[in-house]
Protein backbone atom coordinates (compact mmCIF):
# COMPACT_ATOMS: atom_id res chain seq x y z
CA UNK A 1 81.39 59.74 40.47
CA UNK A 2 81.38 59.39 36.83
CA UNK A 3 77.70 60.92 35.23
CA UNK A 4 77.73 57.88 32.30
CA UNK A 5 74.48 57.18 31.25
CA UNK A 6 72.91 53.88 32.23
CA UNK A 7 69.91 51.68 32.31
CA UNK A 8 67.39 50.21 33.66
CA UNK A 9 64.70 48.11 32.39
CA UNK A 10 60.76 46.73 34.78
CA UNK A 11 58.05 45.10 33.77
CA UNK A 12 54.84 46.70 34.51
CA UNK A 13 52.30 43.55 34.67
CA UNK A 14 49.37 46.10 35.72
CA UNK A 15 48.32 49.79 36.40
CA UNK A 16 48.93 49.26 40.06
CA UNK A 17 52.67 48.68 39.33
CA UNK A 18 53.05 51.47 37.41
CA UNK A 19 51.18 53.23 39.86
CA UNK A 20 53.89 52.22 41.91
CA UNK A 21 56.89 52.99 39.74
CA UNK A 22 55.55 56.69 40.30
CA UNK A 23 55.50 56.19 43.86
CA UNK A 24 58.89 54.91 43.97
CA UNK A 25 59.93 58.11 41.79
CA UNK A 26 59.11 60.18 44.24
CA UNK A 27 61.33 59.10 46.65
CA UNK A 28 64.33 58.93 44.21
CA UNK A 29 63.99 62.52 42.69
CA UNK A 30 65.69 65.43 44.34
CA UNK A 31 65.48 69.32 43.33
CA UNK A 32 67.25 69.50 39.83
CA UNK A 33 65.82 66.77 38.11
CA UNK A 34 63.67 66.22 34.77
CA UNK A 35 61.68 63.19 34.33
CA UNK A 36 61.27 63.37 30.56
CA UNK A 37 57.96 60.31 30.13
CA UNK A 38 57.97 59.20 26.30
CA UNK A 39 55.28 56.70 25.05
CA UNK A 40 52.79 56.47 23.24
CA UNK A 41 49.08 57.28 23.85
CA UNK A 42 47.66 55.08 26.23
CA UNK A 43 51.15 54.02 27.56
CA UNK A 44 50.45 55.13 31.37
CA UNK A 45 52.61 58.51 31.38
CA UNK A 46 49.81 60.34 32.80
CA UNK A 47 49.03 57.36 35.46
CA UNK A 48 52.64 57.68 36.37
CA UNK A 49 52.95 61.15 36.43
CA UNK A 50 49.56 61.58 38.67
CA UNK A 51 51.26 58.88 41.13
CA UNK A 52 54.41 60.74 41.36
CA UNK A 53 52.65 63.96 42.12
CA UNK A 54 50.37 62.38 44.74
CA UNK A 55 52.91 60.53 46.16
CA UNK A 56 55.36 63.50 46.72
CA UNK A 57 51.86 65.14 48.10
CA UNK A 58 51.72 62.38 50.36
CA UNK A 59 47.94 63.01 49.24
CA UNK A 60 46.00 60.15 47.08
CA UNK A 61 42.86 62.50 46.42
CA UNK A 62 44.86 65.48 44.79
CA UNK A 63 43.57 66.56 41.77
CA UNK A 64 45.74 66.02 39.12
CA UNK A 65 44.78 67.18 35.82
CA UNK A 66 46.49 66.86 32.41
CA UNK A 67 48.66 69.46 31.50
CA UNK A 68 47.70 68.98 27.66
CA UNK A 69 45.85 72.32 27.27
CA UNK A 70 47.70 74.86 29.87
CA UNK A 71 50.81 73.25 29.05
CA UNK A 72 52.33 73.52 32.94
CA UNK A 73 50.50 72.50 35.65
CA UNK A 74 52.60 73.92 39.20
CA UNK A 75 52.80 72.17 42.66
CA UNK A 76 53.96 73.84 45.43
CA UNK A 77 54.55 70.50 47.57
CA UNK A 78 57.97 69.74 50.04
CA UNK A 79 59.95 71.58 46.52
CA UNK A 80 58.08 72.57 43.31
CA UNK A 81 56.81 70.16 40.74
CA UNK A 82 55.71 71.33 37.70
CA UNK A 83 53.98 68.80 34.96
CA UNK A 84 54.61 70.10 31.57
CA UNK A 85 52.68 68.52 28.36
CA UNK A 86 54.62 69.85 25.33
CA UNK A 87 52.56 68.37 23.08
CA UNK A 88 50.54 70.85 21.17
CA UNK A 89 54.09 72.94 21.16
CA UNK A 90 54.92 73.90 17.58
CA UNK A 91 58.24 75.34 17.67
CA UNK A 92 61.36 74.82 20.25
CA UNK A 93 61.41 78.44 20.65
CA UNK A 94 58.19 78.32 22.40
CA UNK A 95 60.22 76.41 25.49
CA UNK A 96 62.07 80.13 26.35
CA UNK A 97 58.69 81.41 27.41
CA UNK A 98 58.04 78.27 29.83
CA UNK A 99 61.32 78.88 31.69
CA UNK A 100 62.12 75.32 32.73
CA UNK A 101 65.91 76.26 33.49
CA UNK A 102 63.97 78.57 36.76
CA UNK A 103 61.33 75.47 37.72
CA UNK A 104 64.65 73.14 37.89
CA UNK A 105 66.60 75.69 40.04
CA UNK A 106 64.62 74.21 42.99
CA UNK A 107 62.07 71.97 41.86
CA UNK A 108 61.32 69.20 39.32
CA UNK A 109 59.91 69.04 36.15
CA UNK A 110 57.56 66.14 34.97
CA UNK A 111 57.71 66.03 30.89
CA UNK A 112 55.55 64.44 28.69
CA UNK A 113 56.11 64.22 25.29
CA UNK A 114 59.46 65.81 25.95
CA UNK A 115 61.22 65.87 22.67
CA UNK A 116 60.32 69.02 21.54
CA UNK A 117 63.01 69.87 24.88
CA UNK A 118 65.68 67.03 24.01
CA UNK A 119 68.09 69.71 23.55
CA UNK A 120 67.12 72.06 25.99
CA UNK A 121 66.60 69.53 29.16
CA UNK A 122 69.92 69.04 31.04
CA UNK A 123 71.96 65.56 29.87
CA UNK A 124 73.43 65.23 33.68
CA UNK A 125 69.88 65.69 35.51
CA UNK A 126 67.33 64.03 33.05
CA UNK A 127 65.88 60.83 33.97
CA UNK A 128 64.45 59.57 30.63
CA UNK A 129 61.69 56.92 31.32
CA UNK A 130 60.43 55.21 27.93
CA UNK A 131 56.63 53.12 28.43
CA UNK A 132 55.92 50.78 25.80
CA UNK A 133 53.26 48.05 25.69
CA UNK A 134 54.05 44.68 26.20
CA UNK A 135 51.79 41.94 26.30
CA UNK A 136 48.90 42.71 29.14
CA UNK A 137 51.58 45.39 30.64
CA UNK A 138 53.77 47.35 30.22
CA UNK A 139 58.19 47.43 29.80
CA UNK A 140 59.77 50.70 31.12
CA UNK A 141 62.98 51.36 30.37
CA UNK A 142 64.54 54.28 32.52
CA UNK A 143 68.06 55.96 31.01
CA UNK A 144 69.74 57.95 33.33
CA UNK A 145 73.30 59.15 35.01
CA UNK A 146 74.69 56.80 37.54
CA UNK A 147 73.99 58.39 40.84
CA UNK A 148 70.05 58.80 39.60
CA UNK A 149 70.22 55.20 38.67
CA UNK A 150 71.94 54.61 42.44
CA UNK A 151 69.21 56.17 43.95
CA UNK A 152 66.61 54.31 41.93
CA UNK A 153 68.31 50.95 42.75
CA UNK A 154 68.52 51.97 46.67
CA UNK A 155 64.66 52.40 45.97
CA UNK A 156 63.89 48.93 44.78
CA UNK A 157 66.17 47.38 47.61
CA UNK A 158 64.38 49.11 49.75
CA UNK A 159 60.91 47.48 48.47
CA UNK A 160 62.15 44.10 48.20
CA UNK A 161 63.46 44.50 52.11
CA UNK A 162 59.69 45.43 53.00
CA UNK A 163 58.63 42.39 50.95
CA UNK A 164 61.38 40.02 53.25
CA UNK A 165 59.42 41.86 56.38
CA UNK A 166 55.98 40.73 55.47
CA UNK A 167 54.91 44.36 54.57
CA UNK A 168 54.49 43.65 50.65
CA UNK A 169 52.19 46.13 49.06
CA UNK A 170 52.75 48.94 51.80
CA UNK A 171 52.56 52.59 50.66
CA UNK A 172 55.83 54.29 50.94
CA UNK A 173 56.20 57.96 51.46
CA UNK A 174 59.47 60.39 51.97
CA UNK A 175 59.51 61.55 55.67
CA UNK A 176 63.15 63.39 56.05
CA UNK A 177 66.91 63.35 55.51
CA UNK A 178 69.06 64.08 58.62
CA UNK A 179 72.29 63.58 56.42
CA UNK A 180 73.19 62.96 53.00
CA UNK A 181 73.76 59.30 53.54
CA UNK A 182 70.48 58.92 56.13
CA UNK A 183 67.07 59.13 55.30
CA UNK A 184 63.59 58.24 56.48
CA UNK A 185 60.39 56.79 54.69
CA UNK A 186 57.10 56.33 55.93
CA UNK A 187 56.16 53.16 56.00
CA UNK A 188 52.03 52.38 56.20
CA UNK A 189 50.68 48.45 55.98
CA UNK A 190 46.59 48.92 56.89
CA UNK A 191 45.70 50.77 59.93
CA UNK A 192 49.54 50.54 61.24
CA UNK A 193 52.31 53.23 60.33
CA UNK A 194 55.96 52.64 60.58
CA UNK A 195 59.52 54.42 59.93
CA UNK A 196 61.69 53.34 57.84
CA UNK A 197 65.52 53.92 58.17
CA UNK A 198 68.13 54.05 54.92
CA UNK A 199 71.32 54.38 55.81
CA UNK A 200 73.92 54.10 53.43
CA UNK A 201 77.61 54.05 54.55
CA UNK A 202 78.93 57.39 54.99
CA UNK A 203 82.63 58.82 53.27
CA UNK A 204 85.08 59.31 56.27
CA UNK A 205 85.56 62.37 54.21
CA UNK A 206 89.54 64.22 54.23
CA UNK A 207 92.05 63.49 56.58
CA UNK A 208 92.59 66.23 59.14
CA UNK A 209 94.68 65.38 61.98
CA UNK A 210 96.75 62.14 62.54
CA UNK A 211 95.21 60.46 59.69
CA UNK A 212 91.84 60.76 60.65
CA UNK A 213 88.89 62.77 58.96
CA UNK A 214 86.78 65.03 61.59
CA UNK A 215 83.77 62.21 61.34
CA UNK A 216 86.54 59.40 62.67
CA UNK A 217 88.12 62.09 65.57
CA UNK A 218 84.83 63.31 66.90
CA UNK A 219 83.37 59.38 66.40
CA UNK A 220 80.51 59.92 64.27
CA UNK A 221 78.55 56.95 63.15
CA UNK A 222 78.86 55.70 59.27
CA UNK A 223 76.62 52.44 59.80
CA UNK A 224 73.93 51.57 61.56
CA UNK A 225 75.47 49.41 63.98
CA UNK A 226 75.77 52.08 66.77
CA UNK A 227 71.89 52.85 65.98
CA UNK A 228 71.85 48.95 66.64
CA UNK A 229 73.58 48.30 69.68
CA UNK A 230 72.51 51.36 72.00
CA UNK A 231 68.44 51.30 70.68
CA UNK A 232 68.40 47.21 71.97
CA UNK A 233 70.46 48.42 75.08
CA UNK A 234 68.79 51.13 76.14
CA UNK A 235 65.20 49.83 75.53
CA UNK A 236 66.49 46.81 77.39
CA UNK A 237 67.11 49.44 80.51
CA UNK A 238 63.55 50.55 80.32
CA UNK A 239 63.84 53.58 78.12
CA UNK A 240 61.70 54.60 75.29
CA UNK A 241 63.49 54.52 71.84
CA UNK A 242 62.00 53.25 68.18
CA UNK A 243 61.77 49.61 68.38
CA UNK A 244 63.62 47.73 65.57
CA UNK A 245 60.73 45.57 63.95
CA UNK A 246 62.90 44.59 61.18
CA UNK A 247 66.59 44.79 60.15
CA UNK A 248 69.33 44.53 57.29
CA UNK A 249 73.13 45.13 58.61
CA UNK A 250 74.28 44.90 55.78
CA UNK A 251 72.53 46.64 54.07
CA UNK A 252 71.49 49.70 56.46
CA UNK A 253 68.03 49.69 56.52
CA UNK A 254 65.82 49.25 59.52
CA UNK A 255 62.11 49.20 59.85
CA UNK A 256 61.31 51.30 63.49
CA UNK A 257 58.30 51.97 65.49
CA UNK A 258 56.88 55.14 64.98
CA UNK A 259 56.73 57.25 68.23
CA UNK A 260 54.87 59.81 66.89
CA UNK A 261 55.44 63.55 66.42
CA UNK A 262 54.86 65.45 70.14
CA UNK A 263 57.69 66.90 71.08
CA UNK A 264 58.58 69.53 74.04
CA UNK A 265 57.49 72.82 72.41
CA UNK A 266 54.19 74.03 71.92
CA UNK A 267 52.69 75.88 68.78
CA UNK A 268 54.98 78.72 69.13
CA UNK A 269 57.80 77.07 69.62
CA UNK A 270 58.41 77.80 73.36
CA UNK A 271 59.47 75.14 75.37
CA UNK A 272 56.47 73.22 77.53
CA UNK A 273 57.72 73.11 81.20
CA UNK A 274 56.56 69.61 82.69
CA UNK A 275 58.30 68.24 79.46
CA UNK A 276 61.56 69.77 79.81
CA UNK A 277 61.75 68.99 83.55
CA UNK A 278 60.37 65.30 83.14
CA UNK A 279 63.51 64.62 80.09
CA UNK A 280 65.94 66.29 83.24
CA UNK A 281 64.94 63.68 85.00
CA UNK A 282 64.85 60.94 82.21
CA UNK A 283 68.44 61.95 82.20
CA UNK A 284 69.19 61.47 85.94
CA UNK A 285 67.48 58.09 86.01
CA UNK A 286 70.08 57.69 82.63
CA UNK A 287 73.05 58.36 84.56
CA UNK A 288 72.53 56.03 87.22
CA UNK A 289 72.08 53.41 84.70
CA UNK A 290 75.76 51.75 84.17
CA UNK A 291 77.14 52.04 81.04
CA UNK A 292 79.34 48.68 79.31
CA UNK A 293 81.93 49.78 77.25
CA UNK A 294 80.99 47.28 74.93
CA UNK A 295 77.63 46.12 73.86
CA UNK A 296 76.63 42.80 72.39
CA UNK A 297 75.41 42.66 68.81
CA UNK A 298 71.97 41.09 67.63
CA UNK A 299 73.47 38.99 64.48
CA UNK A 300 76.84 38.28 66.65
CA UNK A 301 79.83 40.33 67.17
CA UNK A 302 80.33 42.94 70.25
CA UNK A 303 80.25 47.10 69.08
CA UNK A 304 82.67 49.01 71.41
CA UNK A 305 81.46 52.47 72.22
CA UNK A 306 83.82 55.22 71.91
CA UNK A 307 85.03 57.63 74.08
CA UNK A 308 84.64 61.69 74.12
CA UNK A 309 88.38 61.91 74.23
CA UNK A 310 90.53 65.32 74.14
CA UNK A 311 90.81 65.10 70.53
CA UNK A 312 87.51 64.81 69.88
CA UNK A 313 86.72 67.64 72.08
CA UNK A 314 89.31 70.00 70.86
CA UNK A 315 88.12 69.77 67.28
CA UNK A 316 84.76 70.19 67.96
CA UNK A 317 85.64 73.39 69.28
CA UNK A 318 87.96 74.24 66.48
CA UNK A 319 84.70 75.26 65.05
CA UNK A 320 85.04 78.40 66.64
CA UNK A 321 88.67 79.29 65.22
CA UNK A 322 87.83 77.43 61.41
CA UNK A 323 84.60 79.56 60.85
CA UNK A 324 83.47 82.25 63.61
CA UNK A 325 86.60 84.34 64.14
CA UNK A 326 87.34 84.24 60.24
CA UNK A 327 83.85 85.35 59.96
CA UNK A 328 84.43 88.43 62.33
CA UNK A 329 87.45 89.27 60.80
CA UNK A 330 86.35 89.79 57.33
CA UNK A 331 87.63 86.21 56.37
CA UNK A 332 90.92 86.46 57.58
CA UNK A 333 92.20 82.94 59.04
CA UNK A 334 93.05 82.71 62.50
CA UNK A 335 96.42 82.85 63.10
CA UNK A 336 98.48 79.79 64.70
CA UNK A 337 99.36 81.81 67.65
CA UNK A 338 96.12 82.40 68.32
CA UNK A 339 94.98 78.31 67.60
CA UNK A 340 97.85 77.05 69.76
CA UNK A 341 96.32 79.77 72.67
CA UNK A 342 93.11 78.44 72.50
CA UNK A 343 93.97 74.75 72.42
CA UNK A 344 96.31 74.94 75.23
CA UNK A 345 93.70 76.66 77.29
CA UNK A 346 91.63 73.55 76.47
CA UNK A 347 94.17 71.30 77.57
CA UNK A 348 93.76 72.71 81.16
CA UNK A 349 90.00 72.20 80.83
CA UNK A 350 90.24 68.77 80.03
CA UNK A 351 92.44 68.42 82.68
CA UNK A 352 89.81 69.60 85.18
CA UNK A 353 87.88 66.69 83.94
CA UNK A 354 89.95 63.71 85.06
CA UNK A 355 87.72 63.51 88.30
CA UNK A 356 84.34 63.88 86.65
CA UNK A 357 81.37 61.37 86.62
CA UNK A 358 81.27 59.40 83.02
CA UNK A 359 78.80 57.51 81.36
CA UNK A 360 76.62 57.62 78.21
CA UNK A 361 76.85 60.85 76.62
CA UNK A 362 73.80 60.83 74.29
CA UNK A 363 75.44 63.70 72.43
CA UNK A 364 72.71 65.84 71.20
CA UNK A 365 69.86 65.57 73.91
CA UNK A 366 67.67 68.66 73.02
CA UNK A 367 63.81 69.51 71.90
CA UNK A 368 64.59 68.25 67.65
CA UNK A 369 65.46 64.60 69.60
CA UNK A 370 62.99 64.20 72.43
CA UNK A 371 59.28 62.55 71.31
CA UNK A 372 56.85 63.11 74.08
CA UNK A 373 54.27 59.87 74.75
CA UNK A 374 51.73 61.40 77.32
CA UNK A 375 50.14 58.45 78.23
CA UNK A 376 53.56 56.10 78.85
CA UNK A 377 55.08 56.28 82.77
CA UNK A 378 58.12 58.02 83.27
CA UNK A 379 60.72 57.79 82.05
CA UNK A 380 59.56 56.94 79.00
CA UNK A 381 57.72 59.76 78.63
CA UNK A 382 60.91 60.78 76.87
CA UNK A 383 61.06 59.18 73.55
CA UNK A 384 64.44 59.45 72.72
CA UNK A 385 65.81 59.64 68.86
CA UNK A 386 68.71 60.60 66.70
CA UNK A 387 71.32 58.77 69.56
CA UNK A 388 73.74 56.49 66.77
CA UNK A 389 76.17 58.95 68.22
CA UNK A 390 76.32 58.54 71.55
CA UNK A 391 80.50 58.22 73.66
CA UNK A 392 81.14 57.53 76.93
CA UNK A 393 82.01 61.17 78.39
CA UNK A 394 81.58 63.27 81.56
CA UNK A 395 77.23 62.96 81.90
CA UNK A 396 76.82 66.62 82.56
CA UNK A 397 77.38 66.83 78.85
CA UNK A 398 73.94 66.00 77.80
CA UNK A 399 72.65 68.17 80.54
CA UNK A 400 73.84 70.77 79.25
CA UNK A 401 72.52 70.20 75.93
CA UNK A 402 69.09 70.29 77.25
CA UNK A 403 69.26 73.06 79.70
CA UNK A 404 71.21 75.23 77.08
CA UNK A 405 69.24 73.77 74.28
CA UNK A 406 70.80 75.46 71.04
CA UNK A 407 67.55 76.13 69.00
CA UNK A 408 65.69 77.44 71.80
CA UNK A 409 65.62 79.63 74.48
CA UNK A 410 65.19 77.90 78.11
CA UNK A 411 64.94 81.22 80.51
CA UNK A 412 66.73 81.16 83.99
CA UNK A 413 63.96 80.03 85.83
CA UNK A 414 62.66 77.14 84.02
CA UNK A 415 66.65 76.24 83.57
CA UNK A 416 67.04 76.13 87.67
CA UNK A 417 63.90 73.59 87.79
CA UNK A 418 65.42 71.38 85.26
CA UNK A 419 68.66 71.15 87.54
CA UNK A 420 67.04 70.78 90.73
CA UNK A 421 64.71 67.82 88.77
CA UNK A 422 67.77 66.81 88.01
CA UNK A 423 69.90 66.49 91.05
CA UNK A 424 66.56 65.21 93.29
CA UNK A 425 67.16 61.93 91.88
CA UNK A 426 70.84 62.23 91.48
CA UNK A 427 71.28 63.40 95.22
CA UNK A 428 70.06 59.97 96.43
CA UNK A 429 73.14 58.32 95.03
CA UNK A 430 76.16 58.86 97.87
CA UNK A 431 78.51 58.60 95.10
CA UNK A 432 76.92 61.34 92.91
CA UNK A 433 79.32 64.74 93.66
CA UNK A 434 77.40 67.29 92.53
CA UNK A 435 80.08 70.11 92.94
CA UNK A 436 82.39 68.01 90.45
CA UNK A 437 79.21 67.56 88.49
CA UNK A 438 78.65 71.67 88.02
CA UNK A 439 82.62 71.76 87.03
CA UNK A 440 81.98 69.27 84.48
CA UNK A 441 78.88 71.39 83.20
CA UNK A 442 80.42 74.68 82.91
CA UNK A 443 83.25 72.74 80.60
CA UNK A 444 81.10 70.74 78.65
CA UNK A 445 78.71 73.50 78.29
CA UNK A 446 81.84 75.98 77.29
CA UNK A 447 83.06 72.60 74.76
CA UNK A 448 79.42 73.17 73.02
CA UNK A 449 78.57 76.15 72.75
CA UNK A 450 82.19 77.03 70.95
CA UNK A 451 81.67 74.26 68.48
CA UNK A 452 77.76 75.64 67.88
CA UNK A 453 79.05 79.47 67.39
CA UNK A 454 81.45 78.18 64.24
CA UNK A 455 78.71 75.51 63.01
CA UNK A 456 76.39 78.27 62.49
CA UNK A 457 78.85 80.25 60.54
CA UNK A 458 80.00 77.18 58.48
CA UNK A 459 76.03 76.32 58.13
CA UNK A 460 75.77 80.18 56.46
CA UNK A 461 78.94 80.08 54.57
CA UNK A 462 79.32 76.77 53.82
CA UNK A 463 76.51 75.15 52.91
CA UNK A 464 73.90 78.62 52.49
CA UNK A 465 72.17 78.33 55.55
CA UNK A 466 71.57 81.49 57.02
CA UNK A 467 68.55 81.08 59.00
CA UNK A 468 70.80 78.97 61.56
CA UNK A 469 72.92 82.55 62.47
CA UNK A 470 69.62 83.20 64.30
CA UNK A 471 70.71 81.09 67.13
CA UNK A 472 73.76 83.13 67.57
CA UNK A 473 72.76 85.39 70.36
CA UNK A 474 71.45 82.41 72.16
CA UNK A 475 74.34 80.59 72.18
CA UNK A 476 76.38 83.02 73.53
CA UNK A 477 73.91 83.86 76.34
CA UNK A 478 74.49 80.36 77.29
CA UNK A 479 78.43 80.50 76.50
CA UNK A 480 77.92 83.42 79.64
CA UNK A 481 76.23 81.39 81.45
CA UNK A 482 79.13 78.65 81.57
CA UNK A 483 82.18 81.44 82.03
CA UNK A 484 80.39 82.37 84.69
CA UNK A 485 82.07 79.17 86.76
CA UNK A 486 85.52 79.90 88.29
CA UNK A 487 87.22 76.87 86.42
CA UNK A 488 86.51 78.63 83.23
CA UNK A 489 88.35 81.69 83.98
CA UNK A 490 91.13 80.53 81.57
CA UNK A 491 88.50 80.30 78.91
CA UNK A 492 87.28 83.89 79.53
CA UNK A 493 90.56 85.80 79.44
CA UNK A 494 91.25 83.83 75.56
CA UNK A 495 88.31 85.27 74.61
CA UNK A 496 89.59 88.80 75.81
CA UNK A 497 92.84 88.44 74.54
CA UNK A 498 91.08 86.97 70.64
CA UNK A 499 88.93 90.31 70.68
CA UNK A 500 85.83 89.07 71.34
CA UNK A 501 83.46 91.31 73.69
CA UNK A 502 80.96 88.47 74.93
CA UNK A 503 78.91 91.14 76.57
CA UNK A 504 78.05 92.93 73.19
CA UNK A 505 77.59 89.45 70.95
């Protein structure tokens, strides 16, 4: 993406828009940037800064004083923010002992009066946003690269797609970022409080195998129509996901219901009981739901849900082979013979699947996904988010994901409640097999668990992550678990023959 400078250019008709400029800021700026404010006294730099700060605060009563005497005033919000005045600064040299190239290594810096740093500020990260009077308001004019003008655009299509929803005037705050094409916004309008999806098209990203990048084999979602079609089918089945109060296709962005923040873990982070056992059995009553292969579309057209397929289950647990045994091995890439081993051994495992129950694999059922609502009747107890990925595939998949959950640890016991929860409802069903049902969870759980062991290597080496590795032991204690069942014994003698000792990892 080419880092040309461009422009552009708002009128300000009164302090409350510029008050909201600043609020709008805040959600565009990322770790890295400097917003260099030039005008002249009285202009409304120090109104905008002050919004910006309280805004990224998500507080409207911080104190926010002027930086004009101590020069920096520091932040230590969701990433620094410092507010720099460099007014009364006499000489450029004076700029070494403020050490703004540290404050941008993971924060942002708010400038007024900035030209004293023209030269120092970096050209590629500085977001230069000029206030001049004009008639009863104000004209800013913002220069900046192309992807900060992207964001800033992505900003105001945002606000005038609030406006189109009746919620003009509503305060806007960052919430989180699940991916770097997916965000959410807080939305408030009075006494009421709202999420707000942005979801910008996502890169299929390099071709790996056949053509296909690893998004396209494993069947990742890049819009929001998946989101779309499974939240308006699965609410229609009686289950608790955001409702979708408002809606732009094409544009990806969706005003949801906010279900709250109670999830299955208490304070400490161990999991609560009842709440694991009651989303075991949100499952159940799941998989006796039928699934359509295709679901109808609100604004026409059908969306076909894909299928967990063998490719897309091999290459998940290439994970293992791209990033764990390299990172055992000192780096050294896994060898083909070794690869073909492995894959082939997976070819039997899929094979044991041909007789296993299918339906909607929800993909990544676990505590960061599952809202708790005490006071709604089961199931939808079990608010259930993060889903736009969801295949048909063998239903023991997402049990496993909960019983096994991969960020924390679910001890034996509670684990054997959660299956018998489980397999009460599921037993009811003549149909249900529940010995083909504990094949297809040993494989499914063995089909995780290697793709989790190399996405916590690739989350340290990759993308410096480290705090992820804690979740290594875990995951193997589970990846035990599975080997344990007799149709995995072709898994467990690879593992022997690649070198790795499960007992001592």
């Amino acid at each position: 993406m080419s880092d040309e400078t461009l422009s552009l250019s708002l009128l300000l008709a009164n302090e409350a828009e510029t008050i909201r400029l600043g609020e709008e800021l805040a959600l565009a700026v990322k770790p890295g940037d400097a917003i260099a404010l030039v005008g002249d006294l009285g202009a409304g730099k120090s109104t905008l800064a002050r919004a910006l700060i309280r805004a990224i605060a998500d507080d409207a009563e911080l104190e926010v004083p002027s930086p004009t005497f101590t020069i920096v005033q520091s932040y230590a919000l969701r990433f620094p923010v410092a507010h720099l005045d460099l007014y009364r600064l006499s000489d450029v040299s004076e700029l070494d002992e403020l050490g703004i190239d540290e404050m941008l290594s993971d924060g942002v810096c708010l400038i007024e009066w900035p030209e004293m740093a023209s030269d120092v500020l970096p050209k590629a990260s500085t977001i230069l946003l000029r206030l001049t009077h004009e008639g009863d308001g104000r004209r800013a004019v913002i220069e900046a690269s192309r992807r900060h003008i992207e964001r800033l655009e992505r900003v105001f299509a945002i606000r005038r797609f609030l406006e189109r929803s009746g919620k003009t005037g509503a305060i806007r705050r960052y919430f989180s970022g699940d991916a770097a094409y997916r965000t959410y916004e807080l939305v408030r309008d009075d006494d009421s409080q709202y999420l707000l999806m942005d979801w910008q098209p996502q890169p299929p990203g390099p071709a790996l195998h056949n053509g296909k990048s690893y998004s396209e084999i494993v069947h990742l979602a890049r819009t929001v129509e998946p989101f779309v079609a499974l939240d308006l089918h699965l609410r229609s089945q009686g289950f608790a996901l955001p409702e979708i109060l408002a809606r732009d296709m094409d544009e990806g962005i969706l005003l949801l219901s906010d279900m709250g923040r109670a999830g299955v873990l208490d304070a400490n982070r161990a999991p609560i009981e009842e709440r694991y056992i009651e989303s075991a059995a949100c499952l159940a009553a799941l998989h006796e739901k039928p699934m359509p292969a295709t679901i109808d579309l609100p604004d026409g057209g059908r969306y076909q849900v894909p299928r967990f397929d063998a490719d897309a289950m091999k290459i998940e647990t290439s994970l293992l082979l791209d990033w764990y045994l390299p990172h055992m091995h000192d780096g050294k890439p896994t060898d083909d013979a070794k690869r073909q081993d492995f894959f082939a051994v997976w070819d039997q495992l899929i094979a044991k699947l041909a007789d296993v129950e299918t339906g909607l694999v929800l993909r990544d059922f676990h505590s960061p996904n599952i809202i708790w609502q005490q006071d709604k009747p089961a199931p939808q107890q079990v608010g259930i988010i993060d889903f736009q990925d969801a295949m048909i595939g063998p239903t023991a998949y997402d049990l496993a994901s909960l019983v096994q959950d991969a960020r924390v640890t679910i001890p034996p016991e509670l684990q054997a409640r959660m299956m018998e929860r489980y397999f009460d409802t599921r037993r009811k069903n003549p149909a249900f097999d529940e010995e083909v049902f504990l094949k297809a969870f040993a494989i499914m759980a063995a089909q995780r668990n290697c793709k989790l062991v190399g996405a916590w290597v690739r989350l340290l080496k990759r993308d410096g992550k480290p705090g992820y590795m804690k979740h290594m032991p875990r995951t193997f204690t589970y990846m035990r678990a599975a080997l344990e069942h007799p149709d995995l014994a072709p898994l467990r003698d690879w593992f022997a023959r690649a070198g790795i000792d499960l007992n001592s990892q």
